[in-house]
Each structure stands twice: as structure tokens, then as C-alpha cells.
PDB file of N, CA and C in Angstrom:
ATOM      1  N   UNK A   1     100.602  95.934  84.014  1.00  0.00           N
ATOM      2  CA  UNK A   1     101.269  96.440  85.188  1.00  0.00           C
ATOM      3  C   UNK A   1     102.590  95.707  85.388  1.00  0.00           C
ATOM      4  N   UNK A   2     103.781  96.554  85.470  1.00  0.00           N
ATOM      5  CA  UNK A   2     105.161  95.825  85.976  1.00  0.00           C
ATOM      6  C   UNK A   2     105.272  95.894  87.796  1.00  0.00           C
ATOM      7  N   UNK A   3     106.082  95.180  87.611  1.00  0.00           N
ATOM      8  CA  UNK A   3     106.832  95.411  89.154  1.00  0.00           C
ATOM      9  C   UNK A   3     108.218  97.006  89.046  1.00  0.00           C
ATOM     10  N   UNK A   4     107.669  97.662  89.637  1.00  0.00           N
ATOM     11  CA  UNK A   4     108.880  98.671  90.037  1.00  0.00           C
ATOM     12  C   UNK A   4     109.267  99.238  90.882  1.00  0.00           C
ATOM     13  N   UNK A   5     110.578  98.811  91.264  1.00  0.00           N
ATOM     14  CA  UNK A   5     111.131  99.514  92.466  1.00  0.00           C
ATOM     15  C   UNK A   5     110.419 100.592  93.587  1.00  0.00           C
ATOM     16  N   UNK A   6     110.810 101.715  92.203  1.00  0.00           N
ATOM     17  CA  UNK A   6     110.072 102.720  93.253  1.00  0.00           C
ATOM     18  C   UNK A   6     108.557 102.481  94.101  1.00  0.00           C
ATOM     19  N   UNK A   7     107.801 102.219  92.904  1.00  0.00           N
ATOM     20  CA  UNK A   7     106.568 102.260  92.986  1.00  0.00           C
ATOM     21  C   UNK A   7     106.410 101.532  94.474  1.00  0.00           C
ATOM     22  N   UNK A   8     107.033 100.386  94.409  1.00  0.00           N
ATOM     23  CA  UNK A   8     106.647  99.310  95.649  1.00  0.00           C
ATOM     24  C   UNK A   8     107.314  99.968  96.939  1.00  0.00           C
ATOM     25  N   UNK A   9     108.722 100.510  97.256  1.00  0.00           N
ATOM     26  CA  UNK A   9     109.457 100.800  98.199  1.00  0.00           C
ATOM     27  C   UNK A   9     108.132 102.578  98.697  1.00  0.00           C
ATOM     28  N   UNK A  10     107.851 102.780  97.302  1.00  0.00           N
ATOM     29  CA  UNK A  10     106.887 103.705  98.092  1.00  0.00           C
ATOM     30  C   UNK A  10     105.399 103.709  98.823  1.00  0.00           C
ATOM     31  N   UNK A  11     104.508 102.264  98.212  1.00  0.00           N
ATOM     32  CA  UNK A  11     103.661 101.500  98.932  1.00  0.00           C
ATOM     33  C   UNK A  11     103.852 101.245 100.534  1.00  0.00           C
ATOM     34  N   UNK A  12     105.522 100.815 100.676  1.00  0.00           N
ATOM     35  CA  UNK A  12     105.805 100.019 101.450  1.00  0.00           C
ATOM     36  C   UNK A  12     106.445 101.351 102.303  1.00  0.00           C
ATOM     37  N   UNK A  13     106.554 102.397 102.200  1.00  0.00           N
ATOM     38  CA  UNK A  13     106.754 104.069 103.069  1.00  0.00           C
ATOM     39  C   UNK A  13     105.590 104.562 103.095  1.00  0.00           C
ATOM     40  N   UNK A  14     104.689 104.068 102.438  1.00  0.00           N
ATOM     41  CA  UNK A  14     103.271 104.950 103.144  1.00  0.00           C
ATOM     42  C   UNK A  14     102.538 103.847 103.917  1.00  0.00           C
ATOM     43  N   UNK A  15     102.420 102.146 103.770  1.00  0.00           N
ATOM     44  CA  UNK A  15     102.211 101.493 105.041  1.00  0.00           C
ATOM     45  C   UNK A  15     102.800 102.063 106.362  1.00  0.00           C
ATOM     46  N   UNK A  16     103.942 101.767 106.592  1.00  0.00           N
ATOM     47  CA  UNK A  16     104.951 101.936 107.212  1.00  0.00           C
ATOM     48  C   UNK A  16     104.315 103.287 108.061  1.00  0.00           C
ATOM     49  N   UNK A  17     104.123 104.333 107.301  1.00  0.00           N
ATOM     50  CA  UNK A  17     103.575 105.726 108.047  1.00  0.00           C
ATOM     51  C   UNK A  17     101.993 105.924 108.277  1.00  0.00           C
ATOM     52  N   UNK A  18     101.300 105.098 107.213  1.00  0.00           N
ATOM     53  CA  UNK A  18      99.759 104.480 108.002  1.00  0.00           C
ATOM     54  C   UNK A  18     100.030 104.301 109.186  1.00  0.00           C
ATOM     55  N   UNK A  19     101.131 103.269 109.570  1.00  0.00           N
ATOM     56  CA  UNK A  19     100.776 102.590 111.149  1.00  0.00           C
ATOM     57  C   UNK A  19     101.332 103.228 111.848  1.00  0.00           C
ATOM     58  N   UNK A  20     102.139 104.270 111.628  1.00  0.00           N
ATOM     59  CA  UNK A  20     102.907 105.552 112.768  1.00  0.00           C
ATOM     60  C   UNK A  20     104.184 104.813 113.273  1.00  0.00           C
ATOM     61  N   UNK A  21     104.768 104.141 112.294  1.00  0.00           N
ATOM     62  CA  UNK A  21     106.200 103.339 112.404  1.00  0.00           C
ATOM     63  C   UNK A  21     107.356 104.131 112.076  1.00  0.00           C
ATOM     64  N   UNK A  22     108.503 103.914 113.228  1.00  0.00           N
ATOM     65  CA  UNK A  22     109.621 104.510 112.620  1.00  0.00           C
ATOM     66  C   UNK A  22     110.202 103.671 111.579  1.00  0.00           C
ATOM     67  N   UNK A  23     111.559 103.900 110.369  1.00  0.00           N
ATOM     68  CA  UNK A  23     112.146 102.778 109.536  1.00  0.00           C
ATOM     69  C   UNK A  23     112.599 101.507 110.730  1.00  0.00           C
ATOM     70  N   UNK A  24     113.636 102.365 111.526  1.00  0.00           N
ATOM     71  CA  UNK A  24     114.011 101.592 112.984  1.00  0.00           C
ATOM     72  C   UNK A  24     113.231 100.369 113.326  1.00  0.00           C
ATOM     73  N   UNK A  25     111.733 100.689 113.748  1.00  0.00           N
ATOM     74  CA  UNK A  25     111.121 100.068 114.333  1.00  0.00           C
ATOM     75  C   UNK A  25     110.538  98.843 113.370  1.00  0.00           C
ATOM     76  N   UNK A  26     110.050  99.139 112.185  1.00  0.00           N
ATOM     77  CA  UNK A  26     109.774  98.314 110.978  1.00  0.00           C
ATOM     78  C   UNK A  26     111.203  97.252 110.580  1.00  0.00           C
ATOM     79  N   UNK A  27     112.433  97.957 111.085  1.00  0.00           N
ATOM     80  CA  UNK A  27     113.537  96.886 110.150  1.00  0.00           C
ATOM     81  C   UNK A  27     113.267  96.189 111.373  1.00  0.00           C
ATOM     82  N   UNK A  28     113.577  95.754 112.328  1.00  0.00           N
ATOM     83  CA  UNK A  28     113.905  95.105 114.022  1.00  0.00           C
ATOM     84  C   UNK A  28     112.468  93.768 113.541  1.00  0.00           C
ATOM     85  N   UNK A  29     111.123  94.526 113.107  1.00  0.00           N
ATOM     86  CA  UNK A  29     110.033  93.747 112.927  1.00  0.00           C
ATOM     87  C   UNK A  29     110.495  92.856 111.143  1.00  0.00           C
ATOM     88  N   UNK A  30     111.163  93.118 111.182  1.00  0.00           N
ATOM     89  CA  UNK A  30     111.393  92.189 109.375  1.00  0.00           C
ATOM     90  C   UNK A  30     112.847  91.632 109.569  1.00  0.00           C
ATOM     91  N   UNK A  31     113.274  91.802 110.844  1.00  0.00           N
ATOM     92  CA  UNK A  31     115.059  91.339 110.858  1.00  0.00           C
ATOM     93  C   UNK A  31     115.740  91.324 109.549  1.00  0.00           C
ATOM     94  N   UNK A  32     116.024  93.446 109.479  1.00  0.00           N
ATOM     95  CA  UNK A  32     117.048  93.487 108.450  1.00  0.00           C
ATOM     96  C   UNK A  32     117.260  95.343 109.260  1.00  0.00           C
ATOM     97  N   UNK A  33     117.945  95.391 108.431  1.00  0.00           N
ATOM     98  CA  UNK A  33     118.732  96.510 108.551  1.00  0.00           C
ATOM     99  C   UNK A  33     117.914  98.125 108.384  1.00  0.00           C
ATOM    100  N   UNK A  34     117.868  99.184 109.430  1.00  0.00           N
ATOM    101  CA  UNK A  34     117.325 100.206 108.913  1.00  0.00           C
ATOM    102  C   UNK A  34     118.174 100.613 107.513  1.00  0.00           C
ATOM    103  N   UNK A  35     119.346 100.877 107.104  1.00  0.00           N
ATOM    104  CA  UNK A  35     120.076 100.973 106.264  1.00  0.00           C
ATOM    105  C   UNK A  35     119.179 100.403 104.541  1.00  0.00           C
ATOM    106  N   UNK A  36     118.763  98.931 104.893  1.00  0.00           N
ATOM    107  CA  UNK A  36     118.513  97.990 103.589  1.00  0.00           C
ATOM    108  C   UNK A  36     117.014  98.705 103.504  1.00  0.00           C
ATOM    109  N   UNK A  37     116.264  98.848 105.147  1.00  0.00           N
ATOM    110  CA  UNK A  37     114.663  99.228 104.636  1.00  0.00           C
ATOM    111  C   UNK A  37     114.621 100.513 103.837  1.00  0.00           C
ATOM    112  N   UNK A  38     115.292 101.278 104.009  1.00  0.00           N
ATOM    113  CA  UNK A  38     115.816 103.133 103.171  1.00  0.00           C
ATOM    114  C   UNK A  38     116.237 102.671 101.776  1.00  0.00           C
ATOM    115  N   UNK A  39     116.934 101.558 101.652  1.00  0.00           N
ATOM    116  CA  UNK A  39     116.929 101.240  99.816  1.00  0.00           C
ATOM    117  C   UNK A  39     116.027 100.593  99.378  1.00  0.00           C
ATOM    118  N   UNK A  40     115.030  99.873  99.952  1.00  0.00           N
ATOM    119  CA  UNK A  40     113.825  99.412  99.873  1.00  0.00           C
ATOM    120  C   UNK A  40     112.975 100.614  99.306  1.00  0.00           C
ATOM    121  N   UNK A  41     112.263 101.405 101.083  1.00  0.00           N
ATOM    122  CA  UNK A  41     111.963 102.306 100.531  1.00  0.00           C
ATOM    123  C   UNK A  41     111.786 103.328  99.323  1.00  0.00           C
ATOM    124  N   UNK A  42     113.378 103.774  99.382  1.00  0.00           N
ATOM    125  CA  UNK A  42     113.681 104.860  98.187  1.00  0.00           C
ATOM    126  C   UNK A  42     113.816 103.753  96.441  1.00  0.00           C
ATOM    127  N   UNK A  43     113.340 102.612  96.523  1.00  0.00           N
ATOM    128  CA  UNK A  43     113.637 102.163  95.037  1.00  0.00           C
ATOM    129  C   UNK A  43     114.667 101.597  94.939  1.00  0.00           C
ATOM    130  N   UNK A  44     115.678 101.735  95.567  1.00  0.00           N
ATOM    131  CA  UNK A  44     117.655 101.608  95.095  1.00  0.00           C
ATOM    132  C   UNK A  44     117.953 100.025  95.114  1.00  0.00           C
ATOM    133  N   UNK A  45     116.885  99.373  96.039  1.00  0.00           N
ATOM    134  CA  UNK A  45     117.249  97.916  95.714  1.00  0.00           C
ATOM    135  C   UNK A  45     115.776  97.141  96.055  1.00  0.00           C
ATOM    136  N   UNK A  46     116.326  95.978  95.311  1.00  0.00           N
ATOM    137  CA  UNK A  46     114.511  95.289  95.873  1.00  0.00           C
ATOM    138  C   UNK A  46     114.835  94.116  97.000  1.00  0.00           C
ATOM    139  N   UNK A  47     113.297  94.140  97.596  1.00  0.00           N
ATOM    140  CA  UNK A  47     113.709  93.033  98.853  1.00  0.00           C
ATOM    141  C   UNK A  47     113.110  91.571  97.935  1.00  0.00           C
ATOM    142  N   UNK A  48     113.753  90.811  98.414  1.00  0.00           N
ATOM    143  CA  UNK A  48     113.464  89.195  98.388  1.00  0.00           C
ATOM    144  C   UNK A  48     112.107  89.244  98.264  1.00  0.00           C
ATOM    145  N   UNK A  49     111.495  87.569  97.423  1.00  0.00           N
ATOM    146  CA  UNK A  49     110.027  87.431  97.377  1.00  0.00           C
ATOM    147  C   UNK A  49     110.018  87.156  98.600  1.00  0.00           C
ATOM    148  N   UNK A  50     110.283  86.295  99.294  1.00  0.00           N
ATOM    149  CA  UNK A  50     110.031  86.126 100.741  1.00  0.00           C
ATOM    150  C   UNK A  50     109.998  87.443 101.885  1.00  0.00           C
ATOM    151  N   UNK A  51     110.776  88.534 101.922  1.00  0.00           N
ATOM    152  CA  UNK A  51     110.656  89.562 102.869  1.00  0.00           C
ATOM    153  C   UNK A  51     109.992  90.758 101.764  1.00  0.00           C
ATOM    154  N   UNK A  52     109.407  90.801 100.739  1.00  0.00           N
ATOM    155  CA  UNK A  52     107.636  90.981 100.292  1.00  0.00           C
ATOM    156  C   UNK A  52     106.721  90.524 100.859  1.00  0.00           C
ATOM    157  N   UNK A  53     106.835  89.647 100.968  1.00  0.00           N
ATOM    158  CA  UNK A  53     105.616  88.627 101.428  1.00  0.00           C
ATOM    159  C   UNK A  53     105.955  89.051 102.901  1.00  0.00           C
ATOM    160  N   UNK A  54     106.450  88.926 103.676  1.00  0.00           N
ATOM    161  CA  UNK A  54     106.658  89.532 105.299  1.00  0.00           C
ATOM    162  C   UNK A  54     105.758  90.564 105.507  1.00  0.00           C
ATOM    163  N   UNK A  55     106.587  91.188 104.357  1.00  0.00           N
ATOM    164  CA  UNK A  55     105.952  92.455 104.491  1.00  0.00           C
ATOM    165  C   UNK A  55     104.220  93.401 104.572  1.00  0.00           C
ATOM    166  N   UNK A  56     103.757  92.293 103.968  1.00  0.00           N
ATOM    167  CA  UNK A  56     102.438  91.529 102.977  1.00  0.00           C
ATOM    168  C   UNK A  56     101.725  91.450 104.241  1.00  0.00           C
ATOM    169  N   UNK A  57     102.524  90.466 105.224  1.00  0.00           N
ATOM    170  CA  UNK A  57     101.458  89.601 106.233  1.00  0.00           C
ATOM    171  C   UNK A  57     101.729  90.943 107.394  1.00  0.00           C
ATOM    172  N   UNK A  58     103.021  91.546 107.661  1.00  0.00           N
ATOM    173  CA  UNK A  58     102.570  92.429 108.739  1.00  0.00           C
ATOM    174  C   UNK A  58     101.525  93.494 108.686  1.00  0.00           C
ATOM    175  N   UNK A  59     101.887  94.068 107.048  1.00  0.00           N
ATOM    176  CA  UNK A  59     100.692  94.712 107.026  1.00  0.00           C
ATOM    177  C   UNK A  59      99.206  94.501 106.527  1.00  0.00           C
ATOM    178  N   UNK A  60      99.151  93.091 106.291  1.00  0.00           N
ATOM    179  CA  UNK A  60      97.695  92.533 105.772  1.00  0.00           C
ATOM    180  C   UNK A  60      97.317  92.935 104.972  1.00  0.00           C
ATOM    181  N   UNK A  61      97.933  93.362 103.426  1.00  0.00           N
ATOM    182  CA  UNK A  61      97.815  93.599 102.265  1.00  0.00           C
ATOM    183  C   UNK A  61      98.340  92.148 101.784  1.00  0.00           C
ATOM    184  N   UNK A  62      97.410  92.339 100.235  1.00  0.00           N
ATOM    185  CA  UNK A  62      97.896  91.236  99.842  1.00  0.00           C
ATOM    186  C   UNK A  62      99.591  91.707  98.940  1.00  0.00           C
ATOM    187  N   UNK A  63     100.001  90.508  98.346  1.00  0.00           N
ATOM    188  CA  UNK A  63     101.319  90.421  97.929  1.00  0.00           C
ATOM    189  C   UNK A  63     101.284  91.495  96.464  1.00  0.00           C
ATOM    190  N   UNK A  64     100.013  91.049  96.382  1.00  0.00           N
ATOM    191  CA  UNK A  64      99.770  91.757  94.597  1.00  0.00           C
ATOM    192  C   UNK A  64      99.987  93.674  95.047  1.00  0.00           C
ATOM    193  N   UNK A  65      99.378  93.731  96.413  1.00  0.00           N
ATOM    194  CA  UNK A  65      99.440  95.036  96.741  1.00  0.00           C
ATOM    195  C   UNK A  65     100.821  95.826  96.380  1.00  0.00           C
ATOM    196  N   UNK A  66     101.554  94.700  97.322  1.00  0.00           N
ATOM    197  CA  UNK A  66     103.047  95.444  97.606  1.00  0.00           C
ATOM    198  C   UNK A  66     103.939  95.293  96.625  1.00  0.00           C
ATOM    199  N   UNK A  67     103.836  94.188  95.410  1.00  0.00           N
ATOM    200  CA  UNK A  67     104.533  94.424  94.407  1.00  0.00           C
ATOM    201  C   UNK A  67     103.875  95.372  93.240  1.00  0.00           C
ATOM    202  N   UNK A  68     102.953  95.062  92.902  1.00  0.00           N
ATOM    203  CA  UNK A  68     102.330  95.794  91.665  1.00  0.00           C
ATOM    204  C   UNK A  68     101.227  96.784  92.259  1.00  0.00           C
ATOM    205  N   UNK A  69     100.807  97.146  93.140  1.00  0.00           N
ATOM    206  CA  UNK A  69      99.617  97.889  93.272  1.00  0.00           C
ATOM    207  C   UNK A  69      98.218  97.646  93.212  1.00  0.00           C
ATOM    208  N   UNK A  70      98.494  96.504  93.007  1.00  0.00           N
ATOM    209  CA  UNK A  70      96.837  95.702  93.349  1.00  0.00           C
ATOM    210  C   UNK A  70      95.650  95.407  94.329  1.00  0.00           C
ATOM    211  N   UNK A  71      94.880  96.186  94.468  1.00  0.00           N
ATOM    212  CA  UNK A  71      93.716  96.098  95.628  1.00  0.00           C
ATOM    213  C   UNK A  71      94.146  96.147  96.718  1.00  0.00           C
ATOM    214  N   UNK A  72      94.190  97.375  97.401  1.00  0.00           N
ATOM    215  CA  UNK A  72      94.282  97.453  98.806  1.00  0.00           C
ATOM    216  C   UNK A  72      92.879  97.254  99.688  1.00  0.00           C
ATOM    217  N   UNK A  73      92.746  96.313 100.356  1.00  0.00           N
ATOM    218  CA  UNK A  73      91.671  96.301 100.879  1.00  0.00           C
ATOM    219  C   UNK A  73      91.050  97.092 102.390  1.00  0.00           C
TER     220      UNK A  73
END
């Protein structure tokens, strides 16, 4: 298993719509930009190991989840 863009920015758009979140409301909760969470999202850029891992703990997946697809519990 690699790490890929898409794959993860799209993990991280179907959390995001699990919890009935706007992008808006999710960037304000990760202090960054709706703008940066939409290239997240869509693949176009990757976020930092550290705002992965943010990402990780808001939604209580592990890290392996949100980069590679590993065990959602």
C-alpha cells in the first residue's frame, strides 16, 4: 500500500461528510484555509504529517487510516 493523494483527500471528504461538516467549518477546526482543505480534499496537494495527524485525532481514526487506508474502526 502507498500513500496517495487522492486516495487520502478522499478518506478525509467522506469523514468530513460522515459528521455533516461543511469544508468551512472543518478548515476554522484545523486552522487552515477552506481554499488549502479543497486541495487536500481533491488530491492537488498534501497536508503536513502533523495536520494528518489533526486530522486523525478529530476524527478518531487512526493515522494509518487517513494516510493509507488502514482499519477504520
Amino acid at each position: 500500500m502507498q500513500y496517495d493523494l487522492q486516495s487520502c483527500g478522499a478518506r478525509i471528504k467522506a469523514l468530513r461528510k460522515e459528521k455533516g461538516l461543511t469544508k468551512s467549518r472543518l478548515a476554522r477546526a484545523m486552522n487552515i484555509t477552506d481554499c488549502y482543505l479543497r486541495y487536500i480534499e481533491n488530491g492537488a496537494r498534501a497536508g503536513s504529517t502533523e495536520l494528518l495527524s489533526e486530522f486523525a485525532e478529530y476524527f478518531q481514526v487512526s493515522l494509518d487510516y487517513i494516510i493509507l487506508g488502514r482499519e477504520k474502526p
